[in-house]
N, C-alpha and C. Protein backbone atom coordinates (compact mmCIF):
# COMPACT_ATOMS: atom_id res chain seq x y z
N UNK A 1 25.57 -34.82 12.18
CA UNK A 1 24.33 -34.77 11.42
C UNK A 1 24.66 -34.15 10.06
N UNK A 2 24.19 -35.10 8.80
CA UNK A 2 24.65 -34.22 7.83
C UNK A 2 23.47 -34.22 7.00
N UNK A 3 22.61 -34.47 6.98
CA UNK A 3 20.81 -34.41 6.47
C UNK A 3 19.95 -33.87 7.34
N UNK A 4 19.67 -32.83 6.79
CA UNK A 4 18.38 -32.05 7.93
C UNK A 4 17.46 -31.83 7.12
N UNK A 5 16.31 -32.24 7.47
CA UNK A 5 15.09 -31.67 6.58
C UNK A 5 14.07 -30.57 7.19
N UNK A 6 13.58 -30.20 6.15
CA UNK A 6 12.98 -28.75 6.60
C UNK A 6 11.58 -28.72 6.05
N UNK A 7 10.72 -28.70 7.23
CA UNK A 7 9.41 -28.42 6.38
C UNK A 7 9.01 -26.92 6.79
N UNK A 8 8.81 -26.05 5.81
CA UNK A 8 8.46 -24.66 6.16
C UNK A 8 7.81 -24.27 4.68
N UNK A 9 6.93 -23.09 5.03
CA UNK A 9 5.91 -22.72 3.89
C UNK A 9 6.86 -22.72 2.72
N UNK A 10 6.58 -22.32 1.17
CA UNK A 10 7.14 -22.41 0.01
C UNK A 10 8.32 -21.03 0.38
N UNK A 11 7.25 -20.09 0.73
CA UNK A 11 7.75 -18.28 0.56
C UNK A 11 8.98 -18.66 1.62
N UNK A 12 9.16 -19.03 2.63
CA UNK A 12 10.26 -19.48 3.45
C UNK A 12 11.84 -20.05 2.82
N UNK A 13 10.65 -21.28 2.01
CA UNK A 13 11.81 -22.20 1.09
C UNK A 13 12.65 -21.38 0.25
N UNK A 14 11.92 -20.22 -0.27
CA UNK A 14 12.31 -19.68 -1.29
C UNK A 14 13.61 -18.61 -0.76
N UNK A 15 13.40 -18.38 0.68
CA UNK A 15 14.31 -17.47 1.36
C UNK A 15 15.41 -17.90 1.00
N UNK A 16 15.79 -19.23 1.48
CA UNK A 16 17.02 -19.80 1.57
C UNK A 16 17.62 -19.61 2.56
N UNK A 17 16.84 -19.21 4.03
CA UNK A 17 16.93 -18.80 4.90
C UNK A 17 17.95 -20.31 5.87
N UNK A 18 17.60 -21.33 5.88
CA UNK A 18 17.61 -22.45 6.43
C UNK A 18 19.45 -23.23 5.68
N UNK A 19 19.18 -22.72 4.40
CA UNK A 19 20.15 -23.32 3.83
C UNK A 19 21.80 -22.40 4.09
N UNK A 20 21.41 -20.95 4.04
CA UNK A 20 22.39 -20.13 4.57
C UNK A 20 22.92 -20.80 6.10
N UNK A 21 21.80 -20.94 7.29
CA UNK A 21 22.18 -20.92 8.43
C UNK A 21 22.96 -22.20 8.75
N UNK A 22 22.47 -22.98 7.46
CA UNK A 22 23.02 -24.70 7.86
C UNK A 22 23.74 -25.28 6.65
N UNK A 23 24.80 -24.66 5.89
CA UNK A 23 25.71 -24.20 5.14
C UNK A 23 26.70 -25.79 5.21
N UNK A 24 26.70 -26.76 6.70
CA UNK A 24 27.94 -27.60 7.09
C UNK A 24 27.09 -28.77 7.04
N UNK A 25 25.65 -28.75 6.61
CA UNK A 25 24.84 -30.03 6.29
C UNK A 25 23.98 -29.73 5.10
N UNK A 26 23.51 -31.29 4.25
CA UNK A 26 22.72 -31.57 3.13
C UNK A 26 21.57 -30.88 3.67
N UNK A 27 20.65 -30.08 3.09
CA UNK A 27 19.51 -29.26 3.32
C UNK A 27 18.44 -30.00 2.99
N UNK A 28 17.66 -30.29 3.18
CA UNK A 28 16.66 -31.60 2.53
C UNK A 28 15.38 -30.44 1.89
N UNK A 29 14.49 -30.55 1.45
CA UNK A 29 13.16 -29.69 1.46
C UNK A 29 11.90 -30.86 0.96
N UNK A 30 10.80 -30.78 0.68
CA UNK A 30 10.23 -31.78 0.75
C UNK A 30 9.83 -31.43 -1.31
N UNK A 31 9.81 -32.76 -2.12
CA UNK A 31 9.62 -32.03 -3.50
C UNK A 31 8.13 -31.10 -4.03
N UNK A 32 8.65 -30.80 -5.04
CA UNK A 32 7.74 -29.67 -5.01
C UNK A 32 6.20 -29.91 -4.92
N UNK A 33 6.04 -31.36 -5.45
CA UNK A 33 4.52 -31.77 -5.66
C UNK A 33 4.16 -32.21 -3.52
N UNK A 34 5.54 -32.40 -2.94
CA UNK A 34 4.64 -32.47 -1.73
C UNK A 34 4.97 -31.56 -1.12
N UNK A 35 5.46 -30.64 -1.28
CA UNK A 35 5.63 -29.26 -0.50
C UNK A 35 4.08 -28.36 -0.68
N UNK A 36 3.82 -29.04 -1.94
CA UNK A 36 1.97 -28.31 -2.12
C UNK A 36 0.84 -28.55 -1.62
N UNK A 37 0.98 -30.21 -2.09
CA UNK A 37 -0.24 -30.95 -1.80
C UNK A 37 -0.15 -31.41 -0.49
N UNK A 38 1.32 -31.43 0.60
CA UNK A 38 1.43 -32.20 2.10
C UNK A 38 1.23 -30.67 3.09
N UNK A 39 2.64 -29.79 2.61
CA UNK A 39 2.66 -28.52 3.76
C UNK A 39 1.79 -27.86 3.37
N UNK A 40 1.52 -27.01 2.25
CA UNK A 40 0.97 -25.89 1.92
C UNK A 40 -0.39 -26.11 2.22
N UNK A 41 -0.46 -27.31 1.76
CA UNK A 41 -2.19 -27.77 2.47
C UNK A 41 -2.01 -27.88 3.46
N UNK A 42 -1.65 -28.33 4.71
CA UNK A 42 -1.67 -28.52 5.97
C UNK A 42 -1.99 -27.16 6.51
N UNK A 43 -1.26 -25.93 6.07
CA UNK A 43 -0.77 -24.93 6.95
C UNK A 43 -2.11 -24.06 6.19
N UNK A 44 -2.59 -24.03 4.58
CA UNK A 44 -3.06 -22.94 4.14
C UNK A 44 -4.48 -23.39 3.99
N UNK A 45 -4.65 -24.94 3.66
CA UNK A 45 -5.86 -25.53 2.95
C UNK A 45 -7.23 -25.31 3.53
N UNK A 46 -8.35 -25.53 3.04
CA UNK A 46 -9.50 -25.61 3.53
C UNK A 46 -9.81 -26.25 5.26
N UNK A 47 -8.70 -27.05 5.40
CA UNK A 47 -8.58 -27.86 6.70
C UNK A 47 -7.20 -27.88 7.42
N UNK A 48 -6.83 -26.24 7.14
CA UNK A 48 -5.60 -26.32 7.37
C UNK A 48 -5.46 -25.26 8.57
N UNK A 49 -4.17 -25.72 9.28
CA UNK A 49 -3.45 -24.54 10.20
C UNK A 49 -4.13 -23.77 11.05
N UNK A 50 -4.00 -22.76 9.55
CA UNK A 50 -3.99 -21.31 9.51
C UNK A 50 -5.56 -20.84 9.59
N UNK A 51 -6.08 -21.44 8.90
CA UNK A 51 -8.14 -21.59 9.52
C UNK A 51 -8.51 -22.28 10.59
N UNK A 52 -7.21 -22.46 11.98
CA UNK A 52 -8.10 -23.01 12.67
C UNK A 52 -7.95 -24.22 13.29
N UNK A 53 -7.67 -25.43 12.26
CA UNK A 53 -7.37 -27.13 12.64
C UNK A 53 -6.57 -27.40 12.57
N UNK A 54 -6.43 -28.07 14.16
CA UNK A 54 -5.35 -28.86 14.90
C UNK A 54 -5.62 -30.35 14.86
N UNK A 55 -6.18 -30.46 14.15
CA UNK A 55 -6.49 -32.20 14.36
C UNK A 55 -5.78 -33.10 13.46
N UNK A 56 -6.19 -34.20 12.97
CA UNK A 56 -5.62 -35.24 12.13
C UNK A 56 -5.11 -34.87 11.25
N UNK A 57 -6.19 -34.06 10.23
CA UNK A 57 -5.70 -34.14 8.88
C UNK A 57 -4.61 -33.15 8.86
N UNK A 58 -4.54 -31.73 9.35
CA UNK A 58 -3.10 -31.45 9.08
C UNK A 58 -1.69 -32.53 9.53
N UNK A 59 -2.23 -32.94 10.25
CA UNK A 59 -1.19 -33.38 11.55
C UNK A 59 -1.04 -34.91 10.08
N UNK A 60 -1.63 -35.44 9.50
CA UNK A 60 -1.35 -36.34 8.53
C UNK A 60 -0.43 -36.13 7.73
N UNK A 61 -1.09 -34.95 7.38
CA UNK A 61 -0.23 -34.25 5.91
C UNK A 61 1.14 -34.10 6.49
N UNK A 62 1.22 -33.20 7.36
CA UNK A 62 2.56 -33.16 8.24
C UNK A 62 3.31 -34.69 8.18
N UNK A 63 2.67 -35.16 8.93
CA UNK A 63 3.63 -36.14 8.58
C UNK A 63 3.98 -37.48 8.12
N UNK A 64 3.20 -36.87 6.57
CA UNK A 64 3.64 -37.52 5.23
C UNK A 64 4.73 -36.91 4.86
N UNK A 65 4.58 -35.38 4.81
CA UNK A 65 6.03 -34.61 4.40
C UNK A 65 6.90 -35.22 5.37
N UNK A 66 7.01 -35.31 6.42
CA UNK A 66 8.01 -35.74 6.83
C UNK A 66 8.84 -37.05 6.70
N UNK A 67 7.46 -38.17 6.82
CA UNK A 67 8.22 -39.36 5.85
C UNK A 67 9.04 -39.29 5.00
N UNK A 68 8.47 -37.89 3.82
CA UNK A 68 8.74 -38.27 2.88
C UNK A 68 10.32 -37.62 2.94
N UNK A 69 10.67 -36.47 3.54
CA UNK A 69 12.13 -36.30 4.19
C UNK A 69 12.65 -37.70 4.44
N UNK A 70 12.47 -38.08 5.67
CA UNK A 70 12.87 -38.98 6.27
C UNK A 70 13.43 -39.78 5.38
N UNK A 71 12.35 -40.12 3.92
CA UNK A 71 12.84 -41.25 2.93
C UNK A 71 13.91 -40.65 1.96
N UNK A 72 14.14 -39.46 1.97
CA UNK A 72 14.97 -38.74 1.00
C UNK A 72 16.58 -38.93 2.10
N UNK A 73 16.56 -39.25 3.36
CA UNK A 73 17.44 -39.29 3.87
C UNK A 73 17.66 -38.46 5.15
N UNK A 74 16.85 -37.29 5.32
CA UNK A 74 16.93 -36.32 6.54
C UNK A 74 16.95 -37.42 8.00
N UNK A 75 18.27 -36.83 8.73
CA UNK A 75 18.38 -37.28 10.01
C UNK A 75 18.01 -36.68 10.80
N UNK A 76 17.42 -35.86 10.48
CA UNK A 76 16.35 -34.28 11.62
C UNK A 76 15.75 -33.68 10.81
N UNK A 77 14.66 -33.30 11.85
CA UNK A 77 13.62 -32.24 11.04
C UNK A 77 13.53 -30.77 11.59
N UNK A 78 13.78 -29.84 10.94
CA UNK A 78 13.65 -28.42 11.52
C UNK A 78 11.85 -28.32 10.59
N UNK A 79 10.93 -27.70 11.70
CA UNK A 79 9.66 -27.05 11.60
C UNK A 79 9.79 -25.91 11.75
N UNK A 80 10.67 -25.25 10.35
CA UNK A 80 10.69 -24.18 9.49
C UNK A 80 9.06 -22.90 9.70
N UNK A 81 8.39 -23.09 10.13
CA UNK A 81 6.92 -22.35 9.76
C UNK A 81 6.37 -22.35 11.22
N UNK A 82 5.86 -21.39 12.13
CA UNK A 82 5.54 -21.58 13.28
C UNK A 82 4.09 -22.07 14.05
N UNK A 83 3.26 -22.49 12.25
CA UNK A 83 2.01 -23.38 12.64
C UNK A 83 2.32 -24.47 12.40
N UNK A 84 3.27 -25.31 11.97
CA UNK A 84 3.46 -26.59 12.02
C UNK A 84 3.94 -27.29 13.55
N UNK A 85 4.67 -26.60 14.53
CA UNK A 85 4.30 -27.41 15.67
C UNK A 85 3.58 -26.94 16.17
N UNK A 86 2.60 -26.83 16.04
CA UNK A 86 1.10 -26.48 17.09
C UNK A 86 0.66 -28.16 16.62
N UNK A 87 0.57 -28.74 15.68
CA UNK A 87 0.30 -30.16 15.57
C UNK A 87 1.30 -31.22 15.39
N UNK A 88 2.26 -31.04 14.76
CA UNK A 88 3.64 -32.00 14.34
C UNK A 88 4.58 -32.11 15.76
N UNK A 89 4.39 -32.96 16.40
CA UNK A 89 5.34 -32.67 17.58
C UNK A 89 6.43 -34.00 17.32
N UNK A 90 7.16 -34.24 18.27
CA UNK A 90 8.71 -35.50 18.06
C UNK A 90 7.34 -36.72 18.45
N UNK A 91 6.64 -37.11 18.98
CA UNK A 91 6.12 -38.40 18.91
C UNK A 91 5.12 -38.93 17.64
N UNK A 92 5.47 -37.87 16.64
CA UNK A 92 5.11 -38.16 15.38
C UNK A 92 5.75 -38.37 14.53
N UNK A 93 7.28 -38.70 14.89
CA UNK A 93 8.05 -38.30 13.76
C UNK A 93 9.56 -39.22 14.59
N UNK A 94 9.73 -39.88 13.66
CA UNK A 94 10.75 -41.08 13.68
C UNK A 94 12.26 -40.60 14.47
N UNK A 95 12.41 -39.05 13.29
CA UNK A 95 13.86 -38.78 13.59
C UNK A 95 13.79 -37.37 14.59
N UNK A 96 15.01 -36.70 15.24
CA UNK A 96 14.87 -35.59 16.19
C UNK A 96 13.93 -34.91 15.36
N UNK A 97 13.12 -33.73 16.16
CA UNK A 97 12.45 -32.81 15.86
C UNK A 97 12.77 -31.33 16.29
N UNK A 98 13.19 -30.23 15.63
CA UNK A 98 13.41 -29.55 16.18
C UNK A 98 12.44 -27.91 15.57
N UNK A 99 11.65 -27.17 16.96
CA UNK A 99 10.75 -26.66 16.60
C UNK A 99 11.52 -25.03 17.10
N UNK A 100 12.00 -24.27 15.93
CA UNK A 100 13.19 -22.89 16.04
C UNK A 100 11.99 -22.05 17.11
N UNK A 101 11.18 -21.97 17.52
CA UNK A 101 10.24 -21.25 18.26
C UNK A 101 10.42 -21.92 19.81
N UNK A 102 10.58 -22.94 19.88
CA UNK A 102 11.43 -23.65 21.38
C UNK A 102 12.48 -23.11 21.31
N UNK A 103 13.87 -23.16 20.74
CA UNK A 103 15.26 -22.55 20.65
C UNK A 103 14.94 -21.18 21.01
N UNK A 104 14.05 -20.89 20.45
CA UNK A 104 13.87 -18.57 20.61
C UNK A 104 13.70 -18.88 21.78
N UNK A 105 12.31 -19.52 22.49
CA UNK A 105 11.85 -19.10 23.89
C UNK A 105 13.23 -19.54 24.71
N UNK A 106 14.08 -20.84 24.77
CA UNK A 106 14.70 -21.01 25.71
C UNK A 106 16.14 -20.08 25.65
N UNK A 107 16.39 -19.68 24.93
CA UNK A 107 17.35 -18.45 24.45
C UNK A 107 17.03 -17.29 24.96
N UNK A 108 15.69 -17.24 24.54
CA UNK A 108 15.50 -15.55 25.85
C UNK A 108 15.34 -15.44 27.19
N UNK A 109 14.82 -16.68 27.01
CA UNK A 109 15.08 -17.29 28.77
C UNK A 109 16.21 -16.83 29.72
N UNK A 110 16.80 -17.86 28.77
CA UNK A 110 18.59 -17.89 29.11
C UNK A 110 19.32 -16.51 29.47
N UNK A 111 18.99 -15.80 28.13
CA UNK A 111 19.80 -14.30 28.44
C UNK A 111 18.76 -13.81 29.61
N UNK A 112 17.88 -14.16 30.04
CA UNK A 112 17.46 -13.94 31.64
C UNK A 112 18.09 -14.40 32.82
N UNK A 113 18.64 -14.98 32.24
CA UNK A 113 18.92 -16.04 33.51
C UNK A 113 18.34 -17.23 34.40
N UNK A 114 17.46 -17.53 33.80
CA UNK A 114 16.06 -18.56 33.83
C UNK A 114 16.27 -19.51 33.90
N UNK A 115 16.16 -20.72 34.26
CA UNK A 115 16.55 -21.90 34.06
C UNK A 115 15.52 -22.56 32.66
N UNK A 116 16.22 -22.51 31.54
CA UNK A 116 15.03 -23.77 30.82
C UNK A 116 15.35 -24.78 29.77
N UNK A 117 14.52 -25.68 29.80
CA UNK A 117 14.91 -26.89 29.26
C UNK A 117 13.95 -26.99 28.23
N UNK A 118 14.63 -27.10 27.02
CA UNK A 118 13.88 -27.28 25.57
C UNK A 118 13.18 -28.55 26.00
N UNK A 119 13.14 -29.53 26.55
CA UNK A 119 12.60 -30.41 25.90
C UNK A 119 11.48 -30.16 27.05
N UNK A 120 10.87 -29.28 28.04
CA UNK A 120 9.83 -28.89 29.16
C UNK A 120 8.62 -28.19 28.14
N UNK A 121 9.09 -27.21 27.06
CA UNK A 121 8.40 -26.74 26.73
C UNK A 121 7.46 -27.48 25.57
């Protein structure tokens, strides 16, 4: 995999958090005019997220940004921000999906000794 795209809030983007950890692939981000008007609205907007809605219209916006990865070239999507999969799940979205809040839970699992399977949760 050498294109991963990342949709996560701006303040995230700005970390460089994603790009440090994934240093051995192209980092994708979505451009700036749809990182505003697709995520930031999804997650912050009047009909977004973070007030509440799980329905279409974030879940649209979502994944327009992701198209719009997808069209920039991303062969995966990391959901960078932990209100974007509460609606953006893999049967919305063409290429793998990967949601770092599945990886945490089945990781602490694990150092339990638990049996679990990312793709159950």
């Amino acid at each position: 995999m050498k294109n991963i795209g990342v949709l996560a809030t701006t303040g995230t983007v700005k970390t460089g958090i994603f790009q440090r950890h994934l240093e051995f692939a192209n980092v994708i981000y979505p451009s700036s005019q749809v990182q505003e008007e697709k995520v930031m609205e999804a997650i912050y907007g009047e009909m977004g997220i973070k007030r509440g809605v799980k329905n279409e219209i974030p879940l649209n916006l979502l994944r327009d940004a992701s198209n719009h990865l997808i069209s920039a070239g991303a062969e995966l999507i990391i959901l960078g921000c932990t209100e974007i999969g509460l609606v953006l799940k893999q049967e919305h979205v063409e290429v793998p999906v990967i949601d770092p809040m599945d990886v945490l839970a089945c990781e602490l699992v694990s150092a339990t000794q638990v049996k679990c399977d990312i793709n159950q949760l």
